[in-house]
PDB file of N, CA and C in Angstrom:
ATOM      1  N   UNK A   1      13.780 -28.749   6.555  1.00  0.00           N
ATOM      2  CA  UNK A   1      12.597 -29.088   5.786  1.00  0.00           C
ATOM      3  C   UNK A   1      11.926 -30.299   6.434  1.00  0.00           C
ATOM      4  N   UNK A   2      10.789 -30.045   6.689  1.00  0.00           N
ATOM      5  CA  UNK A   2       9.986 -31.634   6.935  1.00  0.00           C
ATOM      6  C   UNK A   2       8.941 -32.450   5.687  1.00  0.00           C
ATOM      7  N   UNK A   3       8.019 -32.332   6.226  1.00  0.00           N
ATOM      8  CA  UNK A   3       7.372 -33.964   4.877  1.00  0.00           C
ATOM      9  C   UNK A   3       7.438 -33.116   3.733  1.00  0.00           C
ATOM     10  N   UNK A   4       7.737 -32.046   3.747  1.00  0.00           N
ATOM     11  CA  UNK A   4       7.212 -31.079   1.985  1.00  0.00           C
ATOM     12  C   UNK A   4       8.260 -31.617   1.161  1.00  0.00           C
ATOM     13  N   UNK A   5       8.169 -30.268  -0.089  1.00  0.00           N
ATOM     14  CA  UNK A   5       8.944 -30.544  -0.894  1.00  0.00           C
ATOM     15  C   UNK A   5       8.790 -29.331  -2.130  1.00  0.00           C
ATOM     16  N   UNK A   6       9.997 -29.254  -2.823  1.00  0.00           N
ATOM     17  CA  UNK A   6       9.712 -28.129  -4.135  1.00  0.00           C
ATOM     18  C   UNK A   6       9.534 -28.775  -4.958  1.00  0.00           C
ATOM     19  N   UNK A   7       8.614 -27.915  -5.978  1.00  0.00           N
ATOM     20  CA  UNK A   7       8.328 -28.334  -7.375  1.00  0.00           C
ATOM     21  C   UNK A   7       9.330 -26.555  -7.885  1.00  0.00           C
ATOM     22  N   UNK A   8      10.177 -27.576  -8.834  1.00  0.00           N
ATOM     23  CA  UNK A   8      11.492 -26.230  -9.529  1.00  0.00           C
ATOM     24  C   UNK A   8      11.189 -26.334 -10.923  1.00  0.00           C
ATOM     25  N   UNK A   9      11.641 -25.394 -12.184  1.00  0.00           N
ATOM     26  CA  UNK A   9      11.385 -25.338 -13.250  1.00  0.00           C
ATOM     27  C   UNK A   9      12.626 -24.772 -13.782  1.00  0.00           C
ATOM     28  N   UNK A  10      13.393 -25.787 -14.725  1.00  0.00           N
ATOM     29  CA  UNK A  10      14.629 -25.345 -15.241  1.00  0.00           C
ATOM     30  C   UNK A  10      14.382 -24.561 -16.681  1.00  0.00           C
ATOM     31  N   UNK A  11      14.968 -23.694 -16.761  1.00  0.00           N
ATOM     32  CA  UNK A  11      15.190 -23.322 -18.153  1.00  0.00           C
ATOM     33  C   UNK A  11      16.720 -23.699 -18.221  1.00  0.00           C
ATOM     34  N   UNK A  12      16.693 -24.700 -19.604  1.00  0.00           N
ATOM     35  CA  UNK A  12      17.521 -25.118 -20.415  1.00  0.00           C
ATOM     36  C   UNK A  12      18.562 -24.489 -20.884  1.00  0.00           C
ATOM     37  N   UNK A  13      19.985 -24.977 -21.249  1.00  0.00           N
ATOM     38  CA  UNK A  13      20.763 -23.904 -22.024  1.00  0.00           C
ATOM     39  C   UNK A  13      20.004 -23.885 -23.963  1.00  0.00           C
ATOM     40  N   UNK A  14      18.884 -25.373 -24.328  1.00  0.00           N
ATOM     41  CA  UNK A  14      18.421 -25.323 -25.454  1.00  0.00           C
ATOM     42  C   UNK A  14      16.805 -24.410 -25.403  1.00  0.00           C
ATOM     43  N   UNK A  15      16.406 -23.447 -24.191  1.00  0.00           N
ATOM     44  CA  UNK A  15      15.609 -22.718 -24.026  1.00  0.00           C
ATOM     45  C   UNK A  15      14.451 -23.582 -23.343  1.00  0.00           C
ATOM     46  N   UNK A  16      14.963 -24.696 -23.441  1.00  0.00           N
ATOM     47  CA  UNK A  16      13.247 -26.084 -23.110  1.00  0.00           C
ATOM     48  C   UNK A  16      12.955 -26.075 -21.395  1.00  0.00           C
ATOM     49  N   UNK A  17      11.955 -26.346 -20.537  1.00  0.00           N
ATOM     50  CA  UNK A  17      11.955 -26.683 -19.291  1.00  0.00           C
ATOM     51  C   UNK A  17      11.989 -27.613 -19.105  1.00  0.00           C
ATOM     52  N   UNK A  18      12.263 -27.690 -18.092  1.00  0.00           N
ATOM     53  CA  UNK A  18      12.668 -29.427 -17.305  1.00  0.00           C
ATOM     54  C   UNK A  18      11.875 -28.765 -15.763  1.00  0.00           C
ATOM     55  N   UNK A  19      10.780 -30.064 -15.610  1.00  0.00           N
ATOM     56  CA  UNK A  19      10.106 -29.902 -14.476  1.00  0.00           C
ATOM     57  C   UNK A  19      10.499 -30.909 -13.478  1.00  0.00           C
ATOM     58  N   UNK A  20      10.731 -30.699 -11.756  1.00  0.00           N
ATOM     59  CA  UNK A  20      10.912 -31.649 -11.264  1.00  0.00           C
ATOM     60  C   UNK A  20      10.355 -31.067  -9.567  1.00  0.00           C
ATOM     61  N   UNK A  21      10.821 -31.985  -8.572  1.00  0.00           N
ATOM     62  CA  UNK A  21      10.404 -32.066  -7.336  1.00  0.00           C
ATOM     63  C   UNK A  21      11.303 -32.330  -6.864  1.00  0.00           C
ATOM     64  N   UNK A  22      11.874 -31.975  -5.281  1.00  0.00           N
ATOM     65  CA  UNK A  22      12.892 -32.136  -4.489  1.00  0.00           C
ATOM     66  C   UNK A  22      12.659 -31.805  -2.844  1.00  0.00           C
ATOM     67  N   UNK A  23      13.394 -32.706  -2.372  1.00  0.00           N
ATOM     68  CA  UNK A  23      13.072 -32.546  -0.861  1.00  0.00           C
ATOM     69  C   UNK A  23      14.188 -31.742  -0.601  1.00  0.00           C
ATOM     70  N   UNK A  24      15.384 -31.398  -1.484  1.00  0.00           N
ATOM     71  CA  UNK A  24      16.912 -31.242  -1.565  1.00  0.00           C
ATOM     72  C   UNK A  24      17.003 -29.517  -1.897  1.00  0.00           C
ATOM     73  N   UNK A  25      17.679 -28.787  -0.722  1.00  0.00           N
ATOM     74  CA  UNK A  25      17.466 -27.420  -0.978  1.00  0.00           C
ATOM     75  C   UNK A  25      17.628 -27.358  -2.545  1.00  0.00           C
ATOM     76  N   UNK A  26      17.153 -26.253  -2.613  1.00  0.00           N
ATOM     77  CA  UNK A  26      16.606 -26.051  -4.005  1.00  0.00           C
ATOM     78  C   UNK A  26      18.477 -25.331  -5.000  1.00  0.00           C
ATOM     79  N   UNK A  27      19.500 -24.668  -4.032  1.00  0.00           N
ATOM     80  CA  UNK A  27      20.512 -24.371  -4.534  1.00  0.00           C
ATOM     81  C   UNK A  27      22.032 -25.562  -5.008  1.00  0.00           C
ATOM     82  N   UNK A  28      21.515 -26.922  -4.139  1.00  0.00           N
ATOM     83  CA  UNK A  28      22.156 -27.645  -4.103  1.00  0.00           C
ATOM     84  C   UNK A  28      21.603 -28.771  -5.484  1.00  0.00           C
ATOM     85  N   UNK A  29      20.375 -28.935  -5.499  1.00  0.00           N
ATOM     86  CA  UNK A  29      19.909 -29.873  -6.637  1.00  0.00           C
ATOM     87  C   UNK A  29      20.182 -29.052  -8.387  1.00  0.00           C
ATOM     88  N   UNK A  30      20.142 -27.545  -7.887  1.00  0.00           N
ATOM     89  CA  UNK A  30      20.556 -26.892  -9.702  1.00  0.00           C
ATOM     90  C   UNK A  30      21.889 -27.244  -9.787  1.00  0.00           C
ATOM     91  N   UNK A  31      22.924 -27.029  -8.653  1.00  0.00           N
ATOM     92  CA  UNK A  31      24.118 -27.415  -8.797  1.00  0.00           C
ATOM     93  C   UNK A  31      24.278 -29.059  -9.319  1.00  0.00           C
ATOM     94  N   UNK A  32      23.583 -30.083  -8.995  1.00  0.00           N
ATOM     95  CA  UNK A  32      23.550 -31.103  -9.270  1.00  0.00           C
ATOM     96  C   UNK A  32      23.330 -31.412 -10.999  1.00  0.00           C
ATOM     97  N   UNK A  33      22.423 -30.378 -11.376  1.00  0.00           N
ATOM     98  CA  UNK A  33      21.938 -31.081 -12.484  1.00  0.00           C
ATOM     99  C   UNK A  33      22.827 -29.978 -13.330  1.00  0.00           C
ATOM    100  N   UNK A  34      23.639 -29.125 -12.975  1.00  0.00           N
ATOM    101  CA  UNK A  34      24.873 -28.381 -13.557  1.00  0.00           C
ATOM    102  C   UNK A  34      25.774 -28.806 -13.832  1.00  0.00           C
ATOM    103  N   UNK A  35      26.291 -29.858 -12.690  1.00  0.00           N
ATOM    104  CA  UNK A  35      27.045 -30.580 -12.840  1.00  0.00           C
ATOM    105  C   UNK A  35      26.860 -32.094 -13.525  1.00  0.00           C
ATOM    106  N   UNK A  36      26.061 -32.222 -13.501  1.00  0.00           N
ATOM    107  CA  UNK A  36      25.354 -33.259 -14.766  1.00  0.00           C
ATOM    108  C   UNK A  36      25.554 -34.892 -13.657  1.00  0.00           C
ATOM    109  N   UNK A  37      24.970 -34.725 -12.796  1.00  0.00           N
ATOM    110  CA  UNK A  37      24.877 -35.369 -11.629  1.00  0.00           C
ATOM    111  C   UNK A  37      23.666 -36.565 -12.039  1.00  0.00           C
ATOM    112  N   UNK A  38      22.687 -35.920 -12.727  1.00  0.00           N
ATOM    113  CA  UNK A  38      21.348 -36.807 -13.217  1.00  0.00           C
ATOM    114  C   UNK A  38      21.548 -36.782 -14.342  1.00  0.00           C
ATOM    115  N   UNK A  39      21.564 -38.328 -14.821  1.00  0.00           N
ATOM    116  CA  UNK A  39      21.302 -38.688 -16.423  1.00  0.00           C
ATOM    117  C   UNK A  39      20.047 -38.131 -16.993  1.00  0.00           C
ATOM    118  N   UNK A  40      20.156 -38.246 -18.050  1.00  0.00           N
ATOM    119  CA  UNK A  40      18.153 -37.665 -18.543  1.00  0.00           C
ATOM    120  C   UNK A  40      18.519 -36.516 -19.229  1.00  0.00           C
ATOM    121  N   UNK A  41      16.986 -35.587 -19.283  1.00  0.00           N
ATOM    122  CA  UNK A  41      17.282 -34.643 -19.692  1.00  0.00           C
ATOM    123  C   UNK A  41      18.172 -33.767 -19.700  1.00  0.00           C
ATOM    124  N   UNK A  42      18.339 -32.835 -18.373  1.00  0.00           N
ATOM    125  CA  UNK A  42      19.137 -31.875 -18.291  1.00  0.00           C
ATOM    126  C   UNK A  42      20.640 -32.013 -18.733  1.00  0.00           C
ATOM    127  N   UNK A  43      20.912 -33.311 -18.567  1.00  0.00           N
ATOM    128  CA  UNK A  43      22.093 -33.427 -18.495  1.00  0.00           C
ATOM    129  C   UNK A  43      23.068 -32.849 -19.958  1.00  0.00           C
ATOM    130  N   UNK A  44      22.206 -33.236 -21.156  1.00  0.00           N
ATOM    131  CA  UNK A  44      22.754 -32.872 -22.494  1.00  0.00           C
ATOM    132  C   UNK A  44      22.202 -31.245 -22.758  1.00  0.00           C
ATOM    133  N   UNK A  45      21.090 -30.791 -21.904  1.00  0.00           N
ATOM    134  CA  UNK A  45      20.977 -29.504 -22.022  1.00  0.00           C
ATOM    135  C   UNK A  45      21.790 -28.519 -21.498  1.00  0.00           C
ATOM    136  N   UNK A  46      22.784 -28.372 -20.271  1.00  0.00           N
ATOM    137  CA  UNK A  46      23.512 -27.554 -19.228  1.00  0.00           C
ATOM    138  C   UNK A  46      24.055 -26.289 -20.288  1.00  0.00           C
ATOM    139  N   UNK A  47      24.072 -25.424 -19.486  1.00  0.00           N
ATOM    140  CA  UNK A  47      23.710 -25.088 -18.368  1.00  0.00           C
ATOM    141  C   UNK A  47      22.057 -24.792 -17.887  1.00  0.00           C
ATOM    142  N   UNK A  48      21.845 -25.199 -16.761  1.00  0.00           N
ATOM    143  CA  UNK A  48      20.412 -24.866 -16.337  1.00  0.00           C
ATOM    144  C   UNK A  48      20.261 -23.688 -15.464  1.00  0.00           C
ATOM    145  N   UNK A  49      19.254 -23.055 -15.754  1.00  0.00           N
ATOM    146  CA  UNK A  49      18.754 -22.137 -14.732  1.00  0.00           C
ATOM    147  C   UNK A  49      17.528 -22.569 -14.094  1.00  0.00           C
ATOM    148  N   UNK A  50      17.715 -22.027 -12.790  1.00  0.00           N
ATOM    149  CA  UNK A  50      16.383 -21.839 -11.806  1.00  0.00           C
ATOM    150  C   UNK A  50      15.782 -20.695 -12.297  1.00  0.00           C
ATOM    151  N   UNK A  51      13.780 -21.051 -12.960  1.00  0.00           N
ATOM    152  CA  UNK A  51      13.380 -20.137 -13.248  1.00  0.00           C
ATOM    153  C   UNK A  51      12.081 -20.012 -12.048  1.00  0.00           C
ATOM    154  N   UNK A  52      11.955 -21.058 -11.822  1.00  0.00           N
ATOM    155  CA  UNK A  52      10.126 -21.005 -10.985  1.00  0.00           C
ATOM    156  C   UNK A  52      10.791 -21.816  -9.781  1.00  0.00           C
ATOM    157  N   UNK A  53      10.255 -21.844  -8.599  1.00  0.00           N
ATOM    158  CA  UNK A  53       9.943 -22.369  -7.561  1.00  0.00           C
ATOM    159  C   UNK A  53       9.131 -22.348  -6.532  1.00  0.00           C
ATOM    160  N   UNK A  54       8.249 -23.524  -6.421  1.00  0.00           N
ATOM    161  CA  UNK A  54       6.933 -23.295  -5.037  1.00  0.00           C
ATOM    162  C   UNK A  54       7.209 -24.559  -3.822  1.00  0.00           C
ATOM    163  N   UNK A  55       7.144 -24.207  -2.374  1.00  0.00           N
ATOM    164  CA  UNK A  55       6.710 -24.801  -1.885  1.00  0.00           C
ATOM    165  C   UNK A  55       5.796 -25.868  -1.208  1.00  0.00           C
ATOM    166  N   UNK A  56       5.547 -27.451  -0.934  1.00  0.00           N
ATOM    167  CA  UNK A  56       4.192 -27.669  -0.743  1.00  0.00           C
ATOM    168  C   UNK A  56       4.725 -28.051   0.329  1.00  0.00           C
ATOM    169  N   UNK A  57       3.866 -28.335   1.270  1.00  0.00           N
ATOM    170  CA  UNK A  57       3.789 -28.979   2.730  1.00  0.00           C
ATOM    171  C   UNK A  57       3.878 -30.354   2.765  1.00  0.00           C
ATOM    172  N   UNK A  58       3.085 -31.076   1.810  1.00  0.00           N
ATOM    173  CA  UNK A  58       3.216 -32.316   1.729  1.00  0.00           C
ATOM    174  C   UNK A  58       3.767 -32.530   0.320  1.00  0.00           C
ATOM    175  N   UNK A  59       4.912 -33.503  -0.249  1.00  0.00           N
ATOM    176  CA  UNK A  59       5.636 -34.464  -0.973  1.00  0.00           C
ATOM    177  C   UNK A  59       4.371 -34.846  -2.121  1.00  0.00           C
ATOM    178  N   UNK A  60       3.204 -35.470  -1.732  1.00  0.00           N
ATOM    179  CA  UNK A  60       2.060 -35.916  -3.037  1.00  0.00           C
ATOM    180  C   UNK A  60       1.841 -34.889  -3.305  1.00  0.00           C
ATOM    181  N   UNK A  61       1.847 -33.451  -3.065  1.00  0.00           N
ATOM    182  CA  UNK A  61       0.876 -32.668  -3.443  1.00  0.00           C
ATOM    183  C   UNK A  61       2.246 -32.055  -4.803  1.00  0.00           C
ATOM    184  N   UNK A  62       3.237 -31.767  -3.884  1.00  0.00           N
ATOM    185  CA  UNK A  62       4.241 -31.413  -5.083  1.00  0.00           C
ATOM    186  C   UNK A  62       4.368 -32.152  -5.864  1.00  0.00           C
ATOM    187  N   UNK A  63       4.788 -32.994  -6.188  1.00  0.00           N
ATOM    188  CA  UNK A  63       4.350 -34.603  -6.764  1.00  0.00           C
ATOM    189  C   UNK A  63       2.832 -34.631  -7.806  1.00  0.00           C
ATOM    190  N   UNK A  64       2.244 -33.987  -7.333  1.00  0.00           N
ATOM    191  CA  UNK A  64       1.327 -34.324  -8.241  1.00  0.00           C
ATOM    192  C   UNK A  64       0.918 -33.017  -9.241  1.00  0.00           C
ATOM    193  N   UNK A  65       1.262 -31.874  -8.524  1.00  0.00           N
ATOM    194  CA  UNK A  65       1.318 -30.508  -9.392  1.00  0.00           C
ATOM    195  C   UNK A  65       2.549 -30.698 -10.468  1.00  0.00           C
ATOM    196  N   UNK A  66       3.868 -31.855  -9.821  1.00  0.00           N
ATOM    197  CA  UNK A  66       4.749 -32.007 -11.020  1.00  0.00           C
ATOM    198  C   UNK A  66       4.228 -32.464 -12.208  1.00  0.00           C
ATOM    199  N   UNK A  67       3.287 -33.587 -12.487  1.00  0.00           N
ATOM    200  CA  UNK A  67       2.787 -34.612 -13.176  1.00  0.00           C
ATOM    201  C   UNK A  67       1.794 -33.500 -14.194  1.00  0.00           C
ATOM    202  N   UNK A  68       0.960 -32.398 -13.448  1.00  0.00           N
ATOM    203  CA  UNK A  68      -0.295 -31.623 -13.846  1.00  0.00           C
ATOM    204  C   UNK A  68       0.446 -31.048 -15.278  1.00  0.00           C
ATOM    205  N   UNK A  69       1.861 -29.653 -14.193  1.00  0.00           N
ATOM    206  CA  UNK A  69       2.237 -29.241 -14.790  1.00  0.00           C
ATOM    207  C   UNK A  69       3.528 -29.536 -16.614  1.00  0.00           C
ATOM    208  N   UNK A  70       3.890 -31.083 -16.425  1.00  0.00           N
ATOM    209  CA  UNK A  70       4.466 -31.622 -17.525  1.00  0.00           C
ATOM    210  C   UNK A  70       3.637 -31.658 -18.489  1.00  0.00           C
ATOM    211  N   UNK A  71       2.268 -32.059 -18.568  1.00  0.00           N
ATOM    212  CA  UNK A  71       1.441 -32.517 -19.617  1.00  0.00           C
ATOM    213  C   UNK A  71       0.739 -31.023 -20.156  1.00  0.00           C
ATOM    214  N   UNK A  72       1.027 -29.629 -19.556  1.00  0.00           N
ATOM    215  CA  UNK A  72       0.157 -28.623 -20.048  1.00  0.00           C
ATOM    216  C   UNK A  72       1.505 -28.237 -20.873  1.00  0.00           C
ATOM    217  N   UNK A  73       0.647 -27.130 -22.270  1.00  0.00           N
ATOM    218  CA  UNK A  73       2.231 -26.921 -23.139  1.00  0.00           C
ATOM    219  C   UNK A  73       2.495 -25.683 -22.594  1.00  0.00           C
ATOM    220  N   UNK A  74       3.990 -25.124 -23.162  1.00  0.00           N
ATOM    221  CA  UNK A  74       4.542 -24.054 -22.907  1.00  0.00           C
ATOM    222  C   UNK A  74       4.382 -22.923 -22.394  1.00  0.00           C
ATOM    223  N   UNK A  75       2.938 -22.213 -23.604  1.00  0.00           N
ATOM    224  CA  UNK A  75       2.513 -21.265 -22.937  1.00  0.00           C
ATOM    225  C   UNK A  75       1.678 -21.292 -21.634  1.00  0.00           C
ATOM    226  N   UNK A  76       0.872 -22.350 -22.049  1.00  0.00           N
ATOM    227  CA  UNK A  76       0.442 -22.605 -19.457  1.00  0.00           C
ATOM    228  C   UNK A  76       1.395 -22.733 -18.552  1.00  0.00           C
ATOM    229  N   UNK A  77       2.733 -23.141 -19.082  1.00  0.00           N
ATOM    230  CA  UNK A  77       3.837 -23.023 -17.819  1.00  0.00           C
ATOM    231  C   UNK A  77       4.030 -21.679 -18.016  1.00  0.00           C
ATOM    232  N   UNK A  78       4.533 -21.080 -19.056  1.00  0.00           N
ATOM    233  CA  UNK A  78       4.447 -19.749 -18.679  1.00  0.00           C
ATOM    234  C   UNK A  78       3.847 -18.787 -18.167  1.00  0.00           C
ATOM    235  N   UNK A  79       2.572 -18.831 -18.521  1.00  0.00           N
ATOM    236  CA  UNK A  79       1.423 -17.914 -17.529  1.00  0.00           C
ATOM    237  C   UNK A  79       1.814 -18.617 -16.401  1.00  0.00           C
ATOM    238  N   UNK A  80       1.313 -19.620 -15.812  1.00  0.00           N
ATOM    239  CA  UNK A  80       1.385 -19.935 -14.264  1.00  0.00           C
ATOM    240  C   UNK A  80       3.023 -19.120 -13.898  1.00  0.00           C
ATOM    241  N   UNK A  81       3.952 -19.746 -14.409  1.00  0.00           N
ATOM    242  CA  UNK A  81       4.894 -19.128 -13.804  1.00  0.00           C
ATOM    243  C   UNK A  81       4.803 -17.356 -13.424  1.00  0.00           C
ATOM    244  N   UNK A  82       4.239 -17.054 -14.940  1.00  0.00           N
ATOM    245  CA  UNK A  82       4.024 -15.287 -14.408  1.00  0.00           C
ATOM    246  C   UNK A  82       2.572 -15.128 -13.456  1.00  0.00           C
ATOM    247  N   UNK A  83       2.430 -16.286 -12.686  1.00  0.00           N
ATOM    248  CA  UNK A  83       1.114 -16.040 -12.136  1.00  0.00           C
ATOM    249  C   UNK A  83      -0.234 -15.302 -12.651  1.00  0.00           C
ATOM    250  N   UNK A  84       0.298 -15.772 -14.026  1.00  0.00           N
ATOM    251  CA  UNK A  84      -0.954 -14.438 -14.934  1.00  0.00           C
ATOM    252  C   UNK A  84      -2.476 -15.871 -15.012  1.00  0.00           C
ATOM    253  N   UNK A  85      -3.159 -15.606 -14.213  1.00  0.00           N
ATOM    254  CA  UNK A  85      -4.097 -16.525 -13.982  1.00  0.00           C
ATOM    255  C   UNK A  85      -5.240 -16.466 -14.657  1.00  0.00           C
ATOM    256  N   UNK A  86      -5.453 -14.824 -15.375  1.00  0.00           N
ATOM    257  CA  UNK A  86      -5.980 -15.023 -16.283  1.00  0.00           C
ATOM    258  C   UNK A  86      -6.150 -15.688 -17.771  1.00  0.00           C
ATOM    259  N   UNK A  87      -4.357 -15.353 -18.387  1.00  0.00           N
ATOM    260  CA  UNK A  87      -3.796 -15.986 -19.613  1.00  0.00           C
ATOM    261  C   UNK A  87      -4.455 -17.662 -19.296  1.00  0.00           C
ATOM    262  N   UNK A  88      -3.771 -18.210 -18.018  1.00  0.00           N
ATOM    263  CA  UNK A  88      -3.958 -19.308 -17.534  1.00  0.00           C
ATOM    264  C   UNK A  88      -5.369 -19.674 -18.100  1.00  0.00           C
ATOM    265  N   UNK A  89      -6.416 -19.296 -17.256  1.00  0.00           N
ATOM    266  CA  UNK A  89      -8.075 -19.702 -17.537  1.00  0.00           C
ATOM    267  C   UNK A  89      -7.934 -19.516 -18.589  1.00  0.00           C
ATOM    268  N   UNK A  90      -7.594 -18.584 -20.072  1.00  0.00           N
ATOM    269  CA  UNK A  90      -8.047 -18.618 -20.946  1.00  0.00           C
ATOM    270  C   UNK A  90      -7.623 -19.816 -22.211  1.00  0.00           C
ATOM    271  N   UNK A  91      -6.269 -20.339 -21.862  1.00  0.00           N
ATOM    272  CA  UNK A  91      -5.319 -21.156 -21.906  1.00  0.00           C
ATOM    273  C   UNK A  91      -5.959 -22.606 -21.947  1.00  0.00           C
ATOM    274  N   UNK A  92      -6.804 -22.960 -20.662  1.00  0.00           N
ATOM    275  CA  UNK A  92      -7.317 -23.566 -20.410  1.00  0.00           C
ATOM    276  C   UNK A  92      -8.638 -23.878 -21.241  1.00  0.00           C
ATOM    277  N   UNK A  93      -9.515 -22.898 -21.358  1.00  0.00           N
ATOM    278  CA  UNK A  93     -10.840 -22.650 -22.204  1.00  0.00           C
ATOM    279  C   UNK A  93     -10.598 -23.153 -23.701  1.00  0.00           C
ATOM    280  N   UNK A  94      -9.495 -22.652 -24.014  1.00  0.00           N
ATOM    281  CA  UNK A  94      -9.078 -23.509 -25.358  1.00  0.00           C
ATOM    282  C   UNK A  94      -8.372 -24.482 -25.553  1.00  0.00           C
ATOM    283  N   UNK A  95      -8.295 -25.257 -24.253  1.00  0.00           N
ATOM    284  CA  UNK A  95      -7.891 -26.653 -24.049  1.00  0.00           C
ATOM    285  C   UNK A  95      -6.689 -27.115 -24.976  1.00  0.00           C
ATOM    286  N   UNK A  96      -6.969 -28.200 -25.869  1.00  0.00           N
ATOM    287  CA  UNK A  96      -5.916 -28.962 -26.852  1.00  0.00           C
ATOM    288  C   UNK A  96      -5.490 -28.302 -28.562  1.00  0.00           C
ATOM    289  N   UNK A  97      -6.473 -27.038 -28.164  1.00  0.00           N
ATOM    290  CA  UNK A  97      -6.860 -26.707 -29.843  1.00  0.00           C
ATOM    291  C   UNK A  97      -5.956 -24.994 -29.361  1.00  0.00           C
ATOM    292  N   UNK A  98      -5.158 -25.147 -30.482  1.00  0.00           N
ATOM    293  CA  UNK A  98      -4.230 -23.976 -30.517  1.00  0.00           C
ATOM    294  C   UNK A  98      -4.047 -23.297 -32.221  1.00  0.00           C
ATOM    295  N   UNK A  99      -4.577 -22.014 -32.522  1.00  0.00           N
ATOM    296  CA  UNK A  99      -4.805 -21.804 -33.512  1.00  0.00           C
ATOM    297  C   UNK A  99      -4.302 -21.992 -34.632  1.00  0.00           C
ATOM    298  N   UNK A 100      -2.706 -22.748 -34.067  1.00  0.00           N
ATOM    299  CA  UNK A 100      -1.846 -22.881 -35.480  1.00  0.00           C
ATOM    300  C   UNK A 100      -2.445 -24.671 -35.653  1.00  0.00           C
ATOM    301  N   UNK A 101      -2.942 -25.312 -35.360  1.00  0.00           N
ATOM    302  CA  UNK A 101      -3.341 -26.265 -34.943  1.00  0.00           C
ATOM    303  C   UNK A 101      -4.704 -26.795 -35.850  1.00  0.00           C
ATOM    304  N   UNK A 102      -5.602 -25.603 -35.697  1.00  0.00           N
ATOM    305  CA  UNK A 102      -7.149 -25.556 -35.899  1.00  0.00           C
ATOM    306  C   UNK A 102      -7.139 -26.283 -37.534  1.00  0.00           C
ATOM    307  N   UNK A 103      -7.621 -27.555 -37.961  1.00  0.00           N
ATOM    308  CA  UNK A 103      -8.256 -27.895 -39.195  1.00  0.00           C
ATOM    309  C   UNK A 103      -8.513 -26.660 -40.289  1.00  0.00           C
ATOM    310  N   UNK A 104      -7.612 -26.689 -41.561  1.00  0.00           N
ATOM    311  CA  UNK A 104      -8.145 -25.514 -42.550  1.00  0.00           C
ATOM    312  C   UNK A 104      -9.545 -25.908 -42.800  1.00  0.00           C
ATOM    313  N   UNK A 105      -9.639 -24.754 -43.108  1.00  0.00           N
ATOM    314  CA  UNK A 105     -11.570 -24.681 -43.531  1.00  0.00           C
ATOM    315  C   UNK A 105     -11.387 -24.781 -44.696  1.00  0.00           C
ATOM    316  N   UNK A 106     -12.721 -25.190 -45.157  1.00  0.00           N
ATOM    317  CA  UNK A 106     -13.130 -25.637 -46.094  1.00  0.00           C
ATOM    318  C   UNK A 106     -13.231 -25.001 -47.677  1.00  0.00           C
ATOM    319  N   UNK A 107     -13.020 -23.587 -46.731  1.00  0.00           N
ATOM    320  CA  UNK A 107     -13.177 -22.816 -48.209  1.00  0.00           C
ATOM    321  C   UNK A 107     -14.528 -22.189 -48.615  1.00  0.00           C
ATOM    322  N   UNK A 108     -14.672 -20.974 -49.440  1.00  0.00           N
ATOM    323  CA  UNK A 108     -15.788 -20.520 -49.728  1.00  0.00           C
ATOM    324  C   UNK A 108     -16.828 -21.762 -50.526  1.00  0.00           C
ATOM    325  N   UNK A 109     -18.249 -21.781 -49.628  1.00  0.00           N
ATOM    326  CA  UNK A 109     -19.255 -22.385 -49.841  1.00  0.00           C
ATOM    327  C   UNK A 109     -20.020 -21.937 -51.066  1.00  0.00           C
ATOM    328  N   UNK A 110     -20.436 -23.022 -51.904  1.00  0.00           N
ATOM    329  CA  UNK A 110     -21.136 -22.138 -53.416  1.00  0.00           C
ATOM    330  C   UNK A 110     -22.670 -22.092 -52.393  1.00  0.00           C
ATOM    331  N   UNK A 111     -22.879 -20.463 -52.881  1.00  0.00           N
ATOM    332  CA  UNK A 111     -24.697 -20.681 -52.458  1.00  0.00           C
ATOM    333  C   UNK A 111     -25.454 -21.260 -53.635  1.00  0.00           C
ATOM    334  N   UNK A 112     -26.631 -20.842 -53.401  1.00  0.00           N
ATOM    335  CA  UNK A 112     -27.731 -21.598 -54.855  1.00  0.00           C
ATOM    336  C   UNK A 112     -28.036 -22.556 -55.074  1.00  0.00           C
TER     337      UNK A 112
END
């Protein structure tokens, strides 16, 4: 490997992801966090699985798709992961507002 690096996506033994980056083949760092090698998250979650993994060429760029991808919720890691890029855009279009989410209305308006 040279300047790159992976961005990996654990699924949890509590079902949750854990996002991270590694210059460290990608079979040797799941073993790590299996073995509960890193304090933090994973460690009280184990066992972990490898669910996603991408290559970048350069270290900031993985690095910074890590940072993108922590702050979007569940279902955008999931589309991206299924590369469903449509779910994605649409995901996106409805930004912070998720229908279980949406302010109750107000209720039927009296006319007259």
């Amino acid at each position: 490997m040279t300047e790159g690096a992976w961005i990996y996506i654990l699924k949890c033994a509590d079902g949750s992801y854990y996002i991270g980056t590694t210059r460290t083949e990608l079979k040797i760092r799941v073993a790590q966090h299996n073995a509960g090698t890193f304090g933090g998250y994973t460690k009280s979650r184990r066992p972990v699985t490898l669910i996603f993994s991408q290559w970048f060429n350069n270290i900031t760029d993985a690095i910074e798709c890590e940072r993108k991808l922590k702050k979007w919720s569940r279902a955008k890691k999931e589309a991206f992961m299924r590369s469903d890029f449509s779910e994605l855009h649409e995901l996106a279009q409805r930004g912070s507002h998720h229908p279980s989410r949406r302010p109750p209305s107000a209720g039927p308006q009296d006319e007259g």
